[in-house]
C-alpha atoms as a PDB file:
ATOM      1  CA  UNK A   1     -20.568 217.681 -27.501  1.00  0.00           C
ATOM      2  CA  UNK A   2     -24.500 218.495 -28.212  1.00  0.00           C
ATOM      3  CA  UNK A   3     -26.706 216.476 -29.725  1.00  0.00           C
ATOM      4  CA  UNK A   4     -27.647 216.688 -33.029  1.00  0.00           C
ATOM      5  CA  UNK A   5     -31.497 215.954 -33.589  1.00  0.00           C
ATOM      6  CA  UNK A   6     -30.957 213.704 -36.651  1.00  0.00           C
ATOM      7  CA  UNK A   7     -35.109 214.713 -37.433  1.00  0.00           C
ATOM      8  CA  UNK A   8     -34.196 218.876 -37.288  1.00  0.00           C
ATOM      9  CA  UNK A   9     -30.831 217.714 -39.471  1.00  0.00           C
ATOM     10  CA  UNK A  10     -32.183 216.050 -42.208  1.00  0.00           C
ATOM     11  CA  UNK A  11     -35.333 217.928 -42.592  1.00  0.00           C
ATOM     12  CA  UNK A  12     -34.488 221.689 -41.635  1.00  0.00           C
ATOM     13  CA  UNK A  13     -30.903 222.086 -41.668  1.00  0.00           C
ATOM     14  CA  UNK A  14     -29.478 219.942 -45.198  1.00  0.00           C
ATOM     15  CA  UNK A  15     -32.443 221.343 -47.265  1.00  0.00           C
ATOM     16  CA  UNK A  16     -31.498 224.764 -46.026  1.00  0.00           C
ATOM     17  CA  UNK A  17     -28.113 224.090 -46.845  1.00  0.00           C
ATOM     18  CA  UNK A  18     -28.397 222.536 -50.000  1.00  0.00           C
ATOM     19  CA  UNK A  19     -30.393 225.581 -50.823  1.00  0.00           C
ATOM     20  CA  UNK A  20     -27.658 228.127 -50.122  1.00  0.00           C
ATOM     21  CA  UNK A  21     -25.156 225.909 -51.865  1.00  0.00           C
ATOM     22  CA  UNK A  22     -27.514 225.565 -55.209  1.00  0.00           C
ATOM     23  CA  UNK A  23     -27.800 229.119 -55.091  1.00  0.00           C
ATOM     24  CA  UNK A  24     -23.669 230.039 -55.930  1.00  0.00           C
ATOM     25  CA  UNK A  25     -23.283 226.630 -57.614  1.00  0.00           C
ATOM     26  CA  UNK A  26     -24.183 225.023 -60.850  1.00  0.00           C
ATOM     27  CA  UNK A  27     -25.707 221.702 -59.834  1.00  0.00           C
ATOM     28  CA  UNK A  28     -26.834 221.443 -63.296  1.00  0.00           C
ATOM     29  CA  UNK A  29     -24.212 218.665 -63.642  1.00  0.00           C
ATOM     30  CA  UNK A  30     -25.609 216.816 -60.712  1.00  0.00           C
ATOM     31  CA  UNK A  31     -26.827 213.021 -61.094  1.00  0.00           C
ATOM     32  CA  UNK A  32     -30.167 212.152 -59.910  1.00  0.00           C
ATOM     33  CA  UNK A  33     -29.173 210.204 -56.958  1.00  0.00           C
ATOM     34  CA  UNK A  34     -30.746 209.612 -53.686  1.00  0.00           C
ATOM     35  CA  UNK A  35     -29.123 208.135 -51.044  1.00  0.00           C
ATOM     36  CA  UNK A  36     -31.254 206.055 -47.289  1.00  0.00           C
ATOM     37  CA  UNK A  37     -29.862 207.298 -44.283  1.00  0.00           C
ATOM     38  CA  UNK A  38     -30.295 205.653 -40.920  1.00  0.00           C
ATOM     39  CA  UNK A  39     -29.147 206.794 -37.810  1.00  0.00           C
ATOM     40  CA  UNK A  40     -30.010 203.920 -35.358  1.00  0.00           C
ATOM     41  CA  UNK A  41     -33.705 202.781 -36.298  1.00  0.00           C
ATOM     42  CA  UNK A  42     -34.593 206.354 -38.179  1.00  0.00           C
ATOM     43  CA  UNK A  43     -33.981 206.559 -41.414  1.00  0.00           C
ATOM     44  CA  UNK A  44     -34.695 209.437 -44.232  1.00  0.00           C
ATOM     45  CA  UNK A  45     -34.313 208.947 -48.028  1.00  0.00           C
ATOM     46  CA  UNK A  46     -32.731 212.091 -49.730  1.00  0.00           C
ATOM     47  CA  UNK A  47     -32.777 212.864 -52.799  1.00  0.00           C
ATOM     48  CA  UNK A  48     -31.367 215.180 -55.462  1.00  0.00           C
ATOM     49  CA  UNK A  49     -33.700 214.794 -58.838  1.00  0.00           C
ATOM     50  CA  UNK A  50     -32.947 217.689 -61.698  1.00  0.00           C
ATOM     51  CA  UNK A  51     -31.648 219.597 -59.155  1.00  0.00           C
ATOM     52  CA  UNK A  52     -34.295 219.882 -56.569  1.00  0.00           C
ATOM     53  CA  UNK A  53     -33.218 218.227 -53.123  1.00  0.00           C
ATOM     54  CA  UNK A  54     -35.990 216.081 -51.255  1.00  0.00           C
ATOM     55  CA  UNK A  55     -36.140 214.685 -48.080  1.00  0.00           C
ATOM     56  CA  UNK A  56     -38.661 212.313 -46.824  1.00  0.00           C
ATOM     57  CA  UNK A  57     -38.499 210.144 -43.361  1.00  0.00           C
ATOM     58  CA  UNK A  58     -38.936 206.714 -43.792  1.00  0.00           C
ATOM     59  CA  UNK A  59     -37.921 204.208 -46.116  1.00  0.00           C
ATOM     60  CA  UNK A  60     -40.578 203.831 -48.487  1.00  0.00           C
ATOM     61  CA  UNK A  61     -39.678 204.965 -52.104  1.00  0.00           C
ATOM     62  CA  UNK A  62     -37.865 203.105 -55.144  1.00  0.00           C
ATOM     63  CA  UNK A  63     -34.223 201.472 -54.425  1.00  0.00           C
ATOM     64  CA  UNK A  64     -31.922 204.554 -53.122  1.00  0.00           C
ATOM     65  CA  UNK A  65     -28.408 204.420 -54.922  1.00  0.00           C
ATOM     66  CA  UNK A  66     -27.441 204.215 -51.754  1.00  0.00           C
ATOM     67  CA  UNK A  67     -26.984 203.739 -47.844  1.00  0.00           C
ATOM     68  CA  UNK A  68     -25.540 205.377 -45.342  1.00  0.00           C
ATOM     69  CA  UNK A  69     -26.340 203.815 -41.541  1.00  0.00           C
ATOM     70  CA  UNK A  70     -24.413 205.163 -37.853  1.00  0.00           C
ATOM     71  CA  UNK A  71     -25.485 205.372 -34.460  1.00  0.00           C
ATOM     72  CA  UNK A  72     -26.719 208.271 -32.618  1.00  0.00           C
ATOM     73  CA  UNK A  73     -23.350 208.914 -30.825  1.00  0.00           C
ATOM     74  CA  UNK A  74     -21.059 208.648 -34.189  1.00  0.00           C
ATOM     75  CA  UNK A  75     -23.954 210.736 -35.682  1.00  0.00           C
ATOM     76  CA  UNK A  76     -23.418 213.779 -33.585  1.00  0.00           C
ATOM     77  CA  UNK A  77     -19.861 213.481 -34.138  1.00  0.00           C
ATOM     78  CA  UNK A  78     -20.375 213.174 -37.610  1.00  0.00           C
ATOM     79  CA  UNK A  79     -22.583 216.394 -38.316  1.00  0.00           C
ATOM     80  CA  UNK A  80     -21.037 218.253 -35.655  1.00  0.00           C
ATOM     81  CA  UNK A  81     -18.967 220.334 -38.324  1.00  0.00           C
ATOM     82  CA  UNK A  82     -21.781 220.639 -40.947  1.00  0.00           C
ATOM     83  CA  UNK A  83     -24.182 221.482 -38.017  1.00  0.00           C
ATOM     84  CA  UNK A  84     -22.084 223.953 -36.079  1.00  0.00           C
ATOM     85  CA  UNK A  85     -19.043 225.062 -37.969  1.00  0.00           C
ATOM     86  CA  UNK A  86     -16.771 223.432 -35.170  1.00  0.00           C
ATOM     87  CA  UNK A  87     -14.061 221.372 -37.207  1.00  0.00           C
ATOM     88  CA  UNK A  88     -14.040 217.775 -36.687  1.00  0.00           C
ATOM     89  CA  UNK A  89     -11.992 215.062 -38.308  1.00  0.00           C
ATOM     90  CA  UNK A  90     -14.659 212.169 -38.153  1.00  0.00           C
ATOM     91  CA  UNK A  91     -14.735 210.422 -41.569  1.00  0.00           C
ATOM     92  CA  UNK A  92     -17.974 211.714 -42.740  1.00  0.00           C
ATOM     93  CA  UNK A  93     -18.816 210.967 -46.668  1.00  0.00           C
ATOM     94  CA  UNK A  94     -16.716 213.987 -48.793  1.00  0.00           C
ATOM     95  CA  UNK A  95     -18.905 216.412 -50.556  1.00  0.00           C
ATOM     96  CA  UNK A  96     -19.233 213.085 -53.092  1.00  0.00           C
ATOM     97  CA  UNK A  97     -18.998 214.451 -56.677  1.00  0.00           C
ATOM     98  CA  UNK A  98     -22.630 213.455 -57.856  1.00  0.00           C
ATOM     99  CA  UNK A  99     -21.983 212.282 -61.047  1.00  0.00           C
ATOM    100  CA  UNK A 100     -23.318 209.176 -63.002  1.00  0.00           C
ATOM    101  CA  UNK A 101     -19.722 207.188 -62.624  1.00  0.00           C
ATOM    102  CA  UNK A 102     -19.773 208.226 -59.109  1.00  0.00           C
ATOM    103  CA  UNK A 103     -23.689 206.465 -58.663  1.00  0.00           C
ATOM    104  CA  UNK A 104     -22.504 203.893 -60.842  1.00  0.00           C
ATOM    105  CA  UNK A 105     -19.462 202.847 -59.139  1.00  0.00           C
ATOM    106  CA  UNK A 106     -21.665 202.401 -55.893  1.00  0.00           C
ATOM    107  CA  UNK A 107     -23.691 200.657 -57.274  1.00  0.00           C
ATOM    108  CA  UNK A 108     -21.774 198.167 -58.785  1.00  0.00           C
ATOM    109  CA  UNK A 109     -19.440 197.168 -55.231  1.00  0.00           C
ATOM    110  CA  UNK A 110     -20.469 193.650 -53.805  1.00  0.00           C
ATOM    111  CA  UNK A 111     -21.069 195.257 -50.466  1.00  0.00           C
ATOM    112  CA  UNK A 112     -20.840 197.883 -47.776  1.00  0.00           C
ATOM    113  CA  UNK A 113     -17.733 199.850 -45.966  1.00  0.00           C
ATOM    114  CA  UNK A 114     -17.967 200.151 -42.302  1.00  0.00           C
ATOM    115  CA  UNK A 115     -14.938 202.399 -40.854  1.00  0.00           C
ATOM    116  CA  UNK A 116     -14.621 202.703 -37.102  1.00  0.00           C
ATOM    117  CA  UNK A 117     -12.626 205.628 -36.389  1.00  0.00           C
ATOM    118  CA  UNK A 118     -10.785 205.285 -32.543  1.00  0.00           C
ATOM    119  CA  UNK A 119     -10.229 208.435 -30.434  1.00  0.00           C
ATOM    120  CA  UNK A 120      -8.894 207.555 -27.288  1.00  0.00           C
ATOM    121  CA  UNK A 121     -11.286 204.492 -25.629  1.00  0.00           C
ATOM    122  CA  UNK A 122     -14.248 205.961 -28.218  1.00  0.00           C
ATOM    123  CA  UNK A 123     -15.062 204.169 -31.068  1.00  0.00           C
ATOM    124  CA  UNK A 124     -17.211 205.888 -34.191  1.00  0.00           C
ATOM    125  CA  UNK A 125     -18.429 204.002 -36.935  1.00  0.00           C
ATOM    126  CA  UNK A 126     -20.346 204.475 -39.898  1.00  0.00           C
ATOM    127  CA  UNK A 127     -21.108 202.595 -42.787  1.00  0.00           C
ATOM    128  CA  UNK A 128     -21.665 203.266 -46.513  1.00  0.00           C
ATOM    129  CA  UNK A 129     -22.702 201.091 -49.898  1.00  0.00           C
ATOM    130  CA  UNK A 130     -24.984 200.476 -52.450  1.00  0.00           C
ATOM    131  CA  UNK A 131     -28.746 200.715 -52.031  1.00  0.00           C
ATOM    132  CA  UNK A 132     -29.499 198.107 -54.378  1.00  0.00           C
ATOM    133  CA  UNK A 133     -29.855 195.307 -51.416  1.00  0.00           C
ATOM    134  CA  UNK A 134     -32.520 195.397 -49.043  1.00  0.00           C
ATOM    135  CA  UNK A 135     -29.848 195.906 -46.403  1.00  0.00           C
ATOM    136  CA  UNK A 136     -26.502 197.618 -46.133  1.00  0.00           C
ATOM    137  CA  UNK A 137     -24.009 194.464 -45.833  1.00  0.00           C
ATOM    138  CA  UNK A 138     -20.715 195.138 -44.392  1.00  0.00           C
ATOM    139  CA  UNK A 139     -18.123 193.140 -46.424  1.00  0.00           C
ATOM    140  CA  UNK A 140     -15.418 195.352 -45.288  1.00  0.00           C
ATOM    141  CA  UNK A 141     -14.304 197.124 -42.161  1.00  0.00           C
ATOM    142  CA  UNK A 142     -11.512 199.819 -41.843  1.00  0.00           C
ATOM    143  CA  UNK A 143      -9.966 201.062 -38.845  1.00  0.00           C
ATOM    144  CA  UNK A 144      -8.214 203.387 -37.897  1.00  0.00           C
ATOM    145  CA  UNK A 145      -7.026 206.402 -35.332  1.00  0.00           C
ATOM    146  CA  UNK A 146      -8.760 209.590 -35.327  1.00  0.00           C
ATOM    147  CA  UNK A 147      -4.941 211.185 -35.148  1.00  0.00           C
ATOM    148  CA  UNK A 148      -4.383 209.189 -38.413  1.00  0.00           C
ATOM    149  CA  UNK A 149      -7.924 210.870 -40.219  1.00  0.00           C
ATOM    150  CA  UNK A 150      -6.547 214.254 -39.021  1.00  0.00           C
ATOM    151  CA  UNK A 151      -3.246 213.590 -41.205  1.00  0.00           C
ATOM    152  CA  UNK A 152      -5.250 212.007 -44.285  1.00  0.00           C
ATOM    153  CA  UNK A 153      -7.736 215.219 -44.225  1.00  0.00           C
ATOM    154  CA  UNK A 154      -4.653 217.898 -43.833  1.00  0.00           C
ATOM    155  CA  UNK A 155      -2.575 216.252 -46.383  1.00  0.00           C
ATOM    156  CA  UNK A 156       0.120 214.814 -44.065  1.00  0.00           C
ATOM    157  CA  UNK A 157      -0.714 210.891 -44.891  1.00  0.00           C
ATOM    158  CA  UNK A 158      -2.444 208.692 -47.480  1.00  0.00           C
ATOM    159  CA  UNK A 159      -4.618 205.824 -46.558  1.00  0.00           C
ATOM    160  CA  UNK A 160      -2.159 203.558 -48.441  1.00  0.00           C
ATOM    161  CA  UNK A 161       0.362 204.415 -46.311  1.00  0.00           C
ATOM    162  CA  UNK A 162      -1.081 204.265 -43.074  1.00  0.00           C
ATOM    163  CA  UNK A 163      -2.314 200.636 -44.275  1.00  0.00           C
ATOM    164  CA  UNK A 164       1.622 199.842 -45.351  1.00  0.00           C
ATOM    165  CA  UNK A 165       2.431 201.119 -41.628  1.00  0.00           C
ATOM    166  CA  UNK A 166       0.167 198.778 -40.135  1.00  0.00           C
ATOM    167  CA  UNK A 167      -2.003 201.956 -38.892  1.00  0.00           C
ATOM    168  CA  UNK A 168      -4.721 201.526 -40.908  1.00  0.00           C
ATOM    169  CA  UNK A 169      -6.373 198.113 -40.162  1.00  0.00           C
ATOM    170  CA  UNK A 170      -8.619 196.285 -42.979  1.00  0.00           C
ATOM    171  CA  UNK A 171     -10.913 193.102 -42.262  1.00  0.00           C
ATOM    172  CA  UNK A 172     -12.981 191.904 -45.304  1.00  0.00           C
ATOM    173  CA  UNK A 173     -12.928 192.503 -49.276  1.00  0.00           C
ATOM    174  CA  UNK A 174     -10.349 194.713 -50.302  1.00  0.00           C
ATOM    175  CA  UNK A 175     -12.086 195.721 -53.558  1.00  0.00           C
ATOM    176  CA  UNK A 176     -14.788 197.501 -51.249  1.00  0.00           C
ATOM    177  CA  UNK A 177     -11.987 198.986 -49.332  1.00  0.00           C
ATOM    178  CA  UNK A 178     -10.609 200.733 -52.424  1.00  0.00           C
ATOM    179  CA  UNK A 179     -13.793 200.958 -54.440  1.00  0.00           C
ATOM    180  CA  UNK A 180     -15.670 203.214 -51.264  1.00  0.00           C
ATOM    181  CA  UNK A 181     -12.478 204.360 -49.487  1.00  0.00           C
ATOM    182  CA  UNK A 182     -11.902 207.246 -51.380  1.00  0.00           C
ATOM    183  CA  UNK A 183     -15.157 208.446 -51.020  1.00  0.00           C
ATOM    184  CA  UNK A 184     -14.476 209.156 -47.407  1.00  0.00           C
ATOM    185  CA  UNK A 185     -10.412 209.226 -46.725  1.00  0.00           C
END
C-alpha cells in the first residue's frame, strides 16, 4: 500500500475534489459545518461555509462541529479509495449528508466513536465525535472484522446483526454506538 501524504490530501487533493463534485451537484442544501482532522499529531480544520470548502492546517479557528482523529497507518488505508480509486472496505465516514440535523445530532452525543476494524493480525482504527470538547473522548469502541465491513458496505449484513451474532463487539455507551454508527456502517 503507498502512503498517502495526509498534507498533499487535505490541501491539494479534497479541495480539488470537492470542486469537481460542487460543480455537477447542488450543495446549496449544504450546512455550514467544519469538521478537525488529525492524523497522528497533524491536524487540518475543513470547512464547508455557503458552499465554499476551506482547508487550513492547524487547529486554530472557532469550535469545529466536529473531530475526526487516526493514525498514519489506518490513514492510508482510509483514503486509499478516495486517493486512488482502488476499492477498500475500511470504515471511513460515508459521504455524511451535511445537513443541520446531521451537525446537530453530532453535536449533541456525550462522546466520541472509536471503531477498530481487524484484517488478519492488522488493526485500523479511527475515531469520530463532536467538536464541542477540547478533545475527542472515546466513550465507545466498536469492533469488528474487515470481512464483516465488506458485507455491511455490499448489503449482505447489518451492524445489528453482526452485534446479535456476537461479530460485532461494543465496549462503552451504547447511545454513541447508535447515535455515530450509522454515520460510518
Amino acid at each position: 500500500m503507498n502512503e498517502v501524504d495526509p498534507k498533499q490530501f487535505f490541501e491539494t487533493w479534497l479541495p480539488s475534489a470537492y470542486e469537481r463534485f460542487a460543480h455537477t451537484n447542488d450543495v446549496s442544501s449544504v450546512a455550514d459545518v467544519s469538521c478537525l482532522a488529525t492524523v497522528e499529531s497533524e491536524s487540518w480544520r475543513v470547512a464547508l461555509m455557503d458552499g465554499t470548502l476551506s482547508v487550513t492546517s492547524g487547529q486554530e479557528g472557532s469550535s469545529p462541529t466536529f473531530r475526526l482523529a487516526t493514525d498514519r497507518k489506518s490513514f492510508d488505508k482510509l483514503v486509499a479509495e478516495a486517493a486512488t480509486g482502488v476499492p477498500s472496505a475500511t470504515p471511513a465516514p460515508k459521504a455524511l449528508r451535511l445537513d443541520a440535523e446531521t451537525c446537530r445530532l453530532v453535536a449533541n452525543v456525550p462522546g466520541g466513536l472509536q471503531l477498530i476494524v481487524k484484517e488478519g493480525e492488522e488493526r485500523f482504527s479511527i475515531s469520530f465525535g463532536p467538536g464541542s470538547r477540547d478533545a475527542l473522548d472515546v466513550a465507545c469502541t466498536v469492533t469488528c472484522d474487515m470481512q464483516d465491513v465488506r458485507a455491511v458496505k455490499e448489503g449482505r449484513a447489518n451492524p445489528m446483526e453482526l452485534f446479535m451474532n456476537g461479530r460485532l463487539n461494543l465496549e462503552g455507551n451504547i447511545e454513541v454506538a447508535m447515535a455515530l454508527g450509522g454515520l460510518f456502517l
